[in-house]
Protein backbone atom coordinates (compact mmCIF):
# COMPACT_ATOMS: atom_id res chain seq x y z
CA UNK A 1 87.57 114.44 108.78
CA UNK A 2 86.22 117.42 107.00
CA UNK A 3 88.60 119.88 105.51
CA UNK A 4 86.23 122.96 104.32
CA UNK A 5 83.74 120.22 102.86
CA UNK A 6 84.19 119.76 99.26
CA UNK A 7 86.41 122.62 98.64
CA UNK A 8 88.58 121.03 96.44
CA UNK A 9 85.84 119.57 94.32
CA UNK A 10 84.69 123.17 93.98
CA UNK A 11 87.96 123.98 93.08
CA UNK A 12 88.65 121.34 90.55
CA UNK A 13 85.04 122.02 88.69
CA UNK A 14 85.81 125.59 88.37
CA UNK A 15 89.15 125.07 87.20
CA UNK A 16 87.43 122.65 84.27
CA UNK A 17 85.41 124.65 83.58
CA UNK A 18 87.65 128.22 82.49
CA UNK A 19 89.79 125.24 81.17
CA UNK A 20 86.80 123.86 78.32
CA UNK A 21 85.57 126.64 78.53
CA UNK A 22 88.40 128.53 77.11
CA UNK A 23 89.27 125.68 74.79
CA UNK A 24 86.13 125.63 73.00
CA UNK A 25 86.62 129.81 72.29
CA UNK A 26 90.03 129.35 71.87
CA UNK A 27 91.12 125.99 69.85
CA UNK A 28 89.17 123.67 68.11
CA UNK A 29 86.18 122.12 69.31
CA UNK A 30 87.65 118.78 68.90
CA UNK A 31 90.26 119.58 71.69
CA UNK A 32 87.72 120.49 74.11
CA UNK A 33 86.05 116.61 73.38
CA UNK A 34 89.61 115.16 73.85
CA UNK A 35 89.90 117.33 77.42
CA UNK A 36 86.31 116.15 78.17
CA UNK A 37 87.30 112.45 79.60
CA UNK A 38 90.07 113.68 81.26
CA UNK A 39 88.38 116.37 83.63
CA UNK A 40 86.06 113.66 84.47
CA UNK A 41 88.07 111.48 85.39
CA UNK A 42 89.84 114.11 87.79
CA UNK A 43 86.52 115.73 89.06
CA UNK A 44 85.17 111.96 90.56
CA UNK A 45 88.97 111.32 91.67
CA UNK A 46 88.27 114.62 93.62
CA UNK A 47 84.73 113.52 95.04
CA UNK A 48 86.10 110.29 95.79
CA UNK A 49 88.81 111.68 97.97
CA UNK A 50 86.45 114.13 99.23
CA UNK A 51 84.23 110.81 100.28
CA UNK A 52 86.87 110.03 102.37
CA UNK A 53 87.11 113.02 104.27
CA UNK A 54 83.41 112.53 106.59
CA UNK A 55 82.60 114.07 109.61
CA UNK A 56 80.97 112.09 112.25
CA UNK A 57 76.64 111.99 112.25
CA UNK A 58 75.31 114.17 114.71
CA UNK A 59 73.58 112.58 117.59
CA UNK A 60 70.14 112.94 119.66
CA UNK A 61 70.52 113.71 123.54
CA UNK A 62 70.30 110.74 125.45
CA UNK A 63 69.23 110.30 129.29
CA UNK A 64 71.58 109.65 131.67
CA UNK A 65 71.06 106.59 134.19
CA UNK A 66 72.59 105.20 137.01
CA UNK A 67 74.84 108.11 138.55
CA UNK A 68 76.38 108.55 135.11
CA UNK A 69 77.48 112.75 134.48
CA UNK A 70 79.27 114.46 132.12
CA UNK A 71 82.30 116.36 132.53
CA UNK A 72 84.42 118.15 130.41
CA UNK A 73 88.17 119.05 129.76
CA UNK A 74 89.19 122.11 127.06
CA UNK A 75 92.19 121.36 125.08
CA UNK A 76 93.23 123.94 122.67
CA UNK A 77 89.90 125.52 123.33
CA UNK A 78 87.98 122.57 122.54
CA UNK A 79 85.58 120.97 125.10
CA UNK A 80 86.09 117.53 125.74
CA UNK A 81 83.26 115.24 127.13
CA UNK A 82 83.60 112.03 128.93
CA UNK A 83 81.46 110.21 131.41
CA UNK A 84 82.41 109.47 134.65
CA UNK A 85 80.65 108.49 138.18
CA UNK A 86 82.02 109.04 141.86
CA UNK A 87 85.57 107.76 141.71
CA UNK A 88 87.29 105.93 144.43
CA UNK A 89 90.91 106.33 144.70
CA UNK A 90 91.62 103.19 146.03
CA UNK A 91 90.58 101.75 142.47
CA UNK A 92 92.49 101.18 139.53
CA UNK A 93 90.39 103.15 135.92
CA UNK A 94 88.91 101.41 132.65
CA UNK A 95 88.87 103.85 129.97
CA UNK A 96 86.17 102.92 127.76
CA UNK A 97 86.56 104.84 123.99
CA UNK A 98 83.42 103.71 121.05
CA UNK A 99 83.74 103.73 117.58
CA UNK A 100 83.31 105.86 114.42
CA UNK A 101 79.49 107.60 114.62
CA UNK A 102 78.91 106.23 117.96
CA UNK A 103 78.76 107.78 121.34
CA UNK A 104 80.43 107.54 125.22
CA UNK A 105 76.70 106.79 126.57
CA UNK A 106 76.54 103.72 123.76
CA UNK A 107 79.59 102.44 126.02
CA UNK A 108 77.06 102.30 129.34
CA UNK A 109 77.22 98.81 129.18
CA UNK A 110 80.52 98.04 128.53
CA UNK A 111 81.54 100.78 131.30
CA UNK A 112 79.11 98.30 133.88
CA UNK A 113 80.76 95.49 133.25
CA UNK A 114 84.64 97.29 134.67
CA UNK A 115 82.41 98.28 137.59
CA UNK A 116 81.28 94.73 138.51
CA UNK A 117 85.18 94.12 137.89
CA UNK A 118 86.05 96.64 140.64
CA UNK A 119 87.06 99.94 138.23
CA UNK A 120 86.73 103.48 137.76
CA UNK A 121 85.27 104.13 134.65
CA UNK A 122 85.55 106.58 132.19
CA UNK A 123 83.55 106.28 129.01
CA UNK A 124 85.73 109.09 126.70
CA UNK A 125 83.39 110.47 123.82
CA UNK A 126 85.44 111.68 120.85
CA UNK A 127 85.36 115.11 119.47
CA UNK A 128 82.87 116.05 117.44
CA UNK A 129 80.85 112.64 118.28
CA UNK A 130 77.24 112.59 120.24
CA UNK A 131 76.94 115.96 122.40
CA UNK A 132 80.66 117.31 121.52
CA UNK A 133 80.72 120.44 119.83
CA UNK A 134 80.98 120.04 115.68
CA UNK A 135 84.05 120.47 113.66
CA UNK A 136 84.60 121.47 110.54
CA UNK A 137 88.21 119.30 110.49
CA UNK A 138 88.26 116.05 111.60
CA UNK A 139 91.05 113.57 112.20
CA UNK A 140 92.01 110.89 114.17
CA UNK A 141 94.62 112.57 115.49
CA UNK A 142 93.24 115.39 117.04
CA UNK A 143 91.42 112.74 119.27
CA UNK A 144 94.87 110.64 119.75
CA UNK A 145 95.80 114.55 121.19
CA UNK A 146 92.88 114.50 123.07
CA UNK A 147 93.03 111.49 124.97
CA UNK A 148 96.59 111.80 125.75
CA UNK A 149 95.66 115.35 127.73
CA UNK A 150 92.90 113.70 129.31
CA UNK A 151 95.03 110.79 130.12
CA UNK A 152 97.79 113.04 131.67
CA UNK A 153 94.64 114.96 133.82
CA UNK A 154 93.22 111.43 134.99
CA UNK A 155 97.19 111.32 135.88
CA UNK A 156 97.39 114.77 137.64
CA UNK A 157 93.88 114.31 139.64
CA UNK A 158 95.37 111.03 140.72
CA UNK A 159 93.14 108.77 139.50
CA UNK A 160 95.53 106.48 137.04
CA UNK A 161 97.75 106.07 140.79
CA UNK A 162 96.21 102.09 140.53
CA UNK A 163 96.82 101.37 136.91
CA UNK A 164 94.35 101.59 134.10
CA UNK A 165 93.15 99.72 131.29
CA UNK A 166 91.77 100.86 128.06
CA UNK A 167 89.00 99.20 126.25
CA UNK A 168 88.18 100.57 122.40
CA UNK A 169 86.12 99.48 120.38
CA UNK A 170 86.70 99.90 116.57
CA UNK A 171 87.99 103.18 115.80
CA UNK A 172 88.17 103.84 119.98
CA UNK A 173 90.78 100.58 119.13
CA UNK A 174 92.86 102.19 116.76
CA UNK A 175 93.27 105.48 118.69
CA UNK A 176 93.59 103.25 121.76
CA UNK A 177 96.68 101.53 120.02
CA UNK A 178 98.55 105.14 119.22
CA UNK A 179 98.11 106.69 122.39
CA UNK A 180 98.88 103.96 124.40
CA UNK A 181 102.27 103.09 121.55
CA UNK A 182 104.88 101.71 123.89
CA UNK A 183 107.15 104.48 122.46
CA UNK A 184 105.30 106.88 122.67
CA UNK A 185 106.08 109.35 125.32
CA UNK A 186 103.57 110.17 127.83
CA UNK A 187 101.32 107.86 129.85
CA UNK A 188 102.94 104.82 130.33
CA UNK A 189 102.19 101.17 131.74
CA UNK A 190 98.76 100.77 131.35
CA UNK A 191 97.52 97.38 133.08
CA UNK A 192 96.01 96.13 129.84
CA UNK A 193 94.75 96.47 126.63
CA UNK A 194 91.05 95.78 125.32
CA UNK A 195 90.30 95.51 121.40
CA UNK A 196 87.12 94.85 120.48
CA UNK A 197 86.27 94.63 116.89
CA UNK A 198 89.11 97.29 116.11
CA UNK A 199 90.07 99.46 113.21
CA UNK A 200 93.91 98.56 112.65
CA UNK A 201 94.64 100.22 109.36
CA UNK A 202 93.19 103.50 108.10
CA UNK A 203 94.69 102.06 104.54
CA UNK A 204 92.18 98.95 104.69
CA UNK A 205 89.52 101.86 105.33
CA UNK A 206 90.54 103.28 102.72
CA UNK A 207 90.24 100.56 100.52
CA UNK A 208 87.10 99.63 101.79
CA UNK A 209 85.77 103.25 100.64
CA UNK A 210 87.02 103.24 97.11
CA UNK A 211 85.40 99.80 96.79
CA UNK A 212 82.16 101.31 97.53
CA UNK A 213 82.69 104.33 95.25
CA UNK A 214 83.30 101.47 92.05
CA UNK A 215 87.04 102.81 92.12
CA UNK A 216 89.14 100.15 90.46
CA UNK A 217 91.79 98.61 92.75
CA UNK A 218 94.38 99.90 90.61
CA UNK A 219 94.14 103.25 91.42
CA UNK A 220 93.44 102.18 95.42
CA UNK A 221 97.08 102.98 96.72
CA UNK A 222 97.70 106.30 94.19
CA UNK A 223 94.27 107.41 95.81
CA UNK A 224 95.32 107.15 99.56
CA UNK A 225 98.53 108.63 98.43
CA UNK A 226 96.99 111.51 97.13
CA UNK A 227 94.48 111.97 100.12
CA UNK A 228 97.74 112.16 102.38
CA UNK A 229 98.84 114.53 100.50
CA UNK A 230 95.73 116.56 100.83
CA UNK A 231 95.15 116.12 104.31
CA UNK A 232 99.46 117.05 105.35
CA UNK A 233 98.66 120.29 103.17
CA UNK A 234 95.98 121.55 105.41
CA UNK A 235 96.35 120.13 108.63
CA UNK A 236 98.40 121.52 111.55
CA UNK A 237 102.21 120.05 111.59
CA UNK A 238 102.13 117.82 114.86
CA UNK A 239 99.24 115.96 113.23
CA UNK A 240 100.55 115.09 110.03
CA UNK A 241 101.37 111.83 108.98
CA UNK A 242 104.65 110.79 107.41
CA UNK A 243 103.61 107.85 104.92
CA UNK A 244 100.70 105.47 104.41
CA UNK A 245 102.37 102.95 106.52
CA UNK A 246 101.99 105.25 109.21
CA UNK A 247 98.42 104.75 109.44
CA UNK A 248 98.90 101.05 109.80
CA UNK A 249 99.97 98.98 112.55
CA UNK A 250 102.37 98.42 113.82
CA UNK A 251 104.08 101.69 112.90
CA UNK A 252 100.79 103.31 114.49
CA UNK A 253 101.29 101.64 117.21
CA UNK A 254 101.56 98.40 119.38
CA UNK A 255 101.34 98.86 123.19
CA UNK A 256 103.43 96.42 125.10
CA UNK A 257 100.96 95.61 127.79
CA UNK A 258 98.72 92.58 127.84
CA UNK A 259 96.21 92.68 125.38
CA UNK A 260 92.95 90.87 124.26
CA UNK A 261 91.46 91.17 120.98
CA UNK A 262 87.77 90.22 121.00
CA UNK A 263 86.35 89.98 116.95
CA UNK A 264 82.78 90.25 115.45
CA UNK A 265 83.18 87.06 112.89
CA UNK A 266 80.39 88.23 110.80
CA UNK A 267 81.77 92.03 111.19
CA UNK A 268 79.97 93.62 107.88
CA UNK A 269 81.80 97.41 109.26
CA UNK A 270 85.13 96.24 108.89
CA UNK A 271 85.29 92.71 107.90
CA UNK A 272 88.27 90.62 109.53
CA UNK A 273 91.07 91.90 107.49
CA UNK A 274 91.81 94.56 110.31
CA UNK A 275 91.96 91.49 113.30
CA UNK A 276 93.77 89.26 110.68
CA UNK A 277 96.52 92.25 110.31
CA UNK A 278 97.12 92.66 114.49
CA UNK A 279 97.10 88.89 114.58
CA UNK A 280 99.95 88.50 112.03
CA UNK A 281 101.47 91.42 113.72
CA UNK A 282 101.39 89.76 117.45
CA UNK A 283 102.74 86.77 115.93
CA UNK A 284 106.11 88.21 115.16
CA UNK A 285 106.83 89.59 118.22
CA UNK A 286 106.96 87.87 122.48
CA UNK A 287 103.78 89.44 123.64
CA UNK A 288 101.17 88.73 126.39
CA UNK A 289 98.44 88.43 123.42
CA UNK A 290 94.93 86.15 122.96
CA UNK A 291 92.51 86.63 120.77
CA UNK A 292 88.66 85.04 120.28
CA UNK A 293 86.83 85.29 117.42
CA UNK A 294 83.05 85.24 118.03
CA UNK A 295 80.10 83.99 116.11
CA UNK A 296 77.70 85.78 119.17
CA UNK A 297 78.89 88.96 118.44
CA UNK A 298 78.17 92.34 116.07
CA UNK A 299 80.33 94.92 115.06
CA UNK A 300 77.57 97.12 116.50
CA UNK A 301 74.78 97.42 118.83
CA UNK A 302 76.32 95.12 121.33
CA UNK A 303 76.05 97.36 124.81
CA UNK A 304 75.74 93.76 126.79
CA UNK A 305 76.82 90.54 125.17
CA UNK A 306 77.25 88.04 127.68
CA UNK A 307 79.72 85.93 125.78
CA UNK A 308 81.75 88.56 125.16
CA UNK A 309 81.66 89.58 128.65
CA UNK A 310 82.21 86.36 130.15
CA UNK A 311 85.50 85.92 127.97
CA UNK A 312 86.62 89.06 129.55
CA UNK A 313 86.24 88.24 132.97
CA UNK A 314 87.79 85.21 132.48
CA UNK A 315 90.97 86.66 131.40
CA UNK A 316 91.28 89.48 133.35
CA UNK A 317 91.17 86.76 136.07
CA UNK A 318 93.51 85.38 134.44
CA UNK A 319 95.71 88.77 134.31
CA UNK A 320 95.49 89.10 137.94
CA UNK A 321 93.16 92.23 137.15
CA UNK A 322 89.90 91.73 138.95
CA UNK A 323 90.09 94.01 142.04
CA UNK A 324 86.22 93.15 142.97
């Protein structure tokens, strides 16, 4: 997300500035020293929340292959992309969402294998991500919003009438888990569930982040605290968030369908601290949930991975889900 890109940093440096400046004309010198530290320490607090708030990479055009088009839906006159082939009504739809800086056509793969498994397939492109027109706010839940109109279009057009499963991969995981929150109004009763390498907790991103930036963990939780703040001041009401633990699971969300979590172990995006937390969070609770964690696979750059693949089949087998 990017809220009028380092605005506040702006802010803060010019307010630092009359501030010393002032001091040093006004009071001692020796004040304006003391003050020194201080506005410092508040102008890389700034940045660092700033450094939080990204927008996505912009992408080069890719060719399309294989009957694959683009079509688009507006929502509060934003265009929407996803891609989609000839759909047969007689099949049940795989909803394919990527991850943060990626794009629908990096999801080709993935979208094949739901096709050999006798889907639909829609691979949903978030906004703001490969061709979708830039923003200059970003947040997850605008495309949470998104998908849920797109889901209730699919609906409309008839082409959820045979059941659907989602499949999202990292931050397509975590947006999978709100929309498809089994209390959450809406779209309900999707077939399954697919998480593959997800995002779980925007908190552990968080963390992740100030790491990077050489923030001590101290000042970790005060941080996200104070980014919620910033972001609930400027975005619109319906997509504010209440508390950190919002962004978490499983107050984010936890779909009660059947669901398989498939995990990078050598994940250098995320790590396995997101996997560990739905894990620990499936534990507590009767749900139709497996999980593999796999040495063959990478966070990214894994269109085709037949292990991966296999293990899907397999299970959706297993679900009474392969309609090929």
């Amino acid at each position: 997300m990017s809220i009028l890109r380092f605005r506040a940093l702006r802010n803060h440096c010019l307010f630092w500035a009359v501030i010393l400046f002032s001091g040093f004309h006004l009071f001692e010198p020796r004040y304006v020293f003391l003050a020194m530290p201080i506005s410092i320490i508040d102008i890389w607090l700034t940045l660092s929340i700033e450094s939080i708030f990204l927008l996505p990479v912009e992408r080069a055009h890719k060719e399309l292959t294989n009957g694959w088009k683009w079509e688009t839906l507006v929502i509060d006159s934003y265009p929407v992309r996803y891609l989609v082939k000839n759909i047969d009504l007689g099949k049940p739809l795989a909803i394919v969402i990527h991850g943060w800086n990626s794009t629908a056509v990096n999801m080709v793969g993935r979208g094949e294998l739901y096709e050999r498994m006798g889907y639909n397939v829609v691979l949903f492109e978030m906004r703001a991500h490969g061709g979708n027109k830039p923003v200059e706010q970003w947040a997850v839940m605008h495309v949470c919003h998104d998908l849920e109109l797109v889901l209730d279009f699919f609906a409309n057009k008839g082409w959820l009438k045979n059941g659907f499963v989602v499949h999202g991969h990292s931050l397509g995981g975590f947006v999978a888990q709100r929309v498809l929150n089994s209390n959450a109004k809406g779209i309900n009763n999707p077939l399954a569930l697919v998480l593959e390498s997800p995002v779980t907790s925007y908190v552990y991103i968080n963390n992740r982040t100030c790491k990077v930036l050489r923030i001590p963990k101290v000042f970790h939780k005060w941080l996200m605290q104070r980014a919620l703040r910033y972001y609930n001041r400027v975005i619109r009401d319906k997509f504010r968030i209440s508390s950190l633990q919002a962004l978490s699971i499983p107050e984010w969300g936890l779909p009660d369908c059947p669901t398989i979590l498939i995990q990078a172990k050598n994940d250098d995006t995320l790590g396995l601290i997101h996997a560990q937390l739905l894990i620990d969070t499936h534990s507590t609770i009767q749900s139709n949930f497996q999980y593999y964690i796999l040495n063959e696979l990478k966070h990214a750059n894994e269109r085709h991975n037949s292990v991966r693949d296999q293990i899907l089949v397999k299970w959706f087998e297993g679900q009474s889900l392969l309609f090929n």
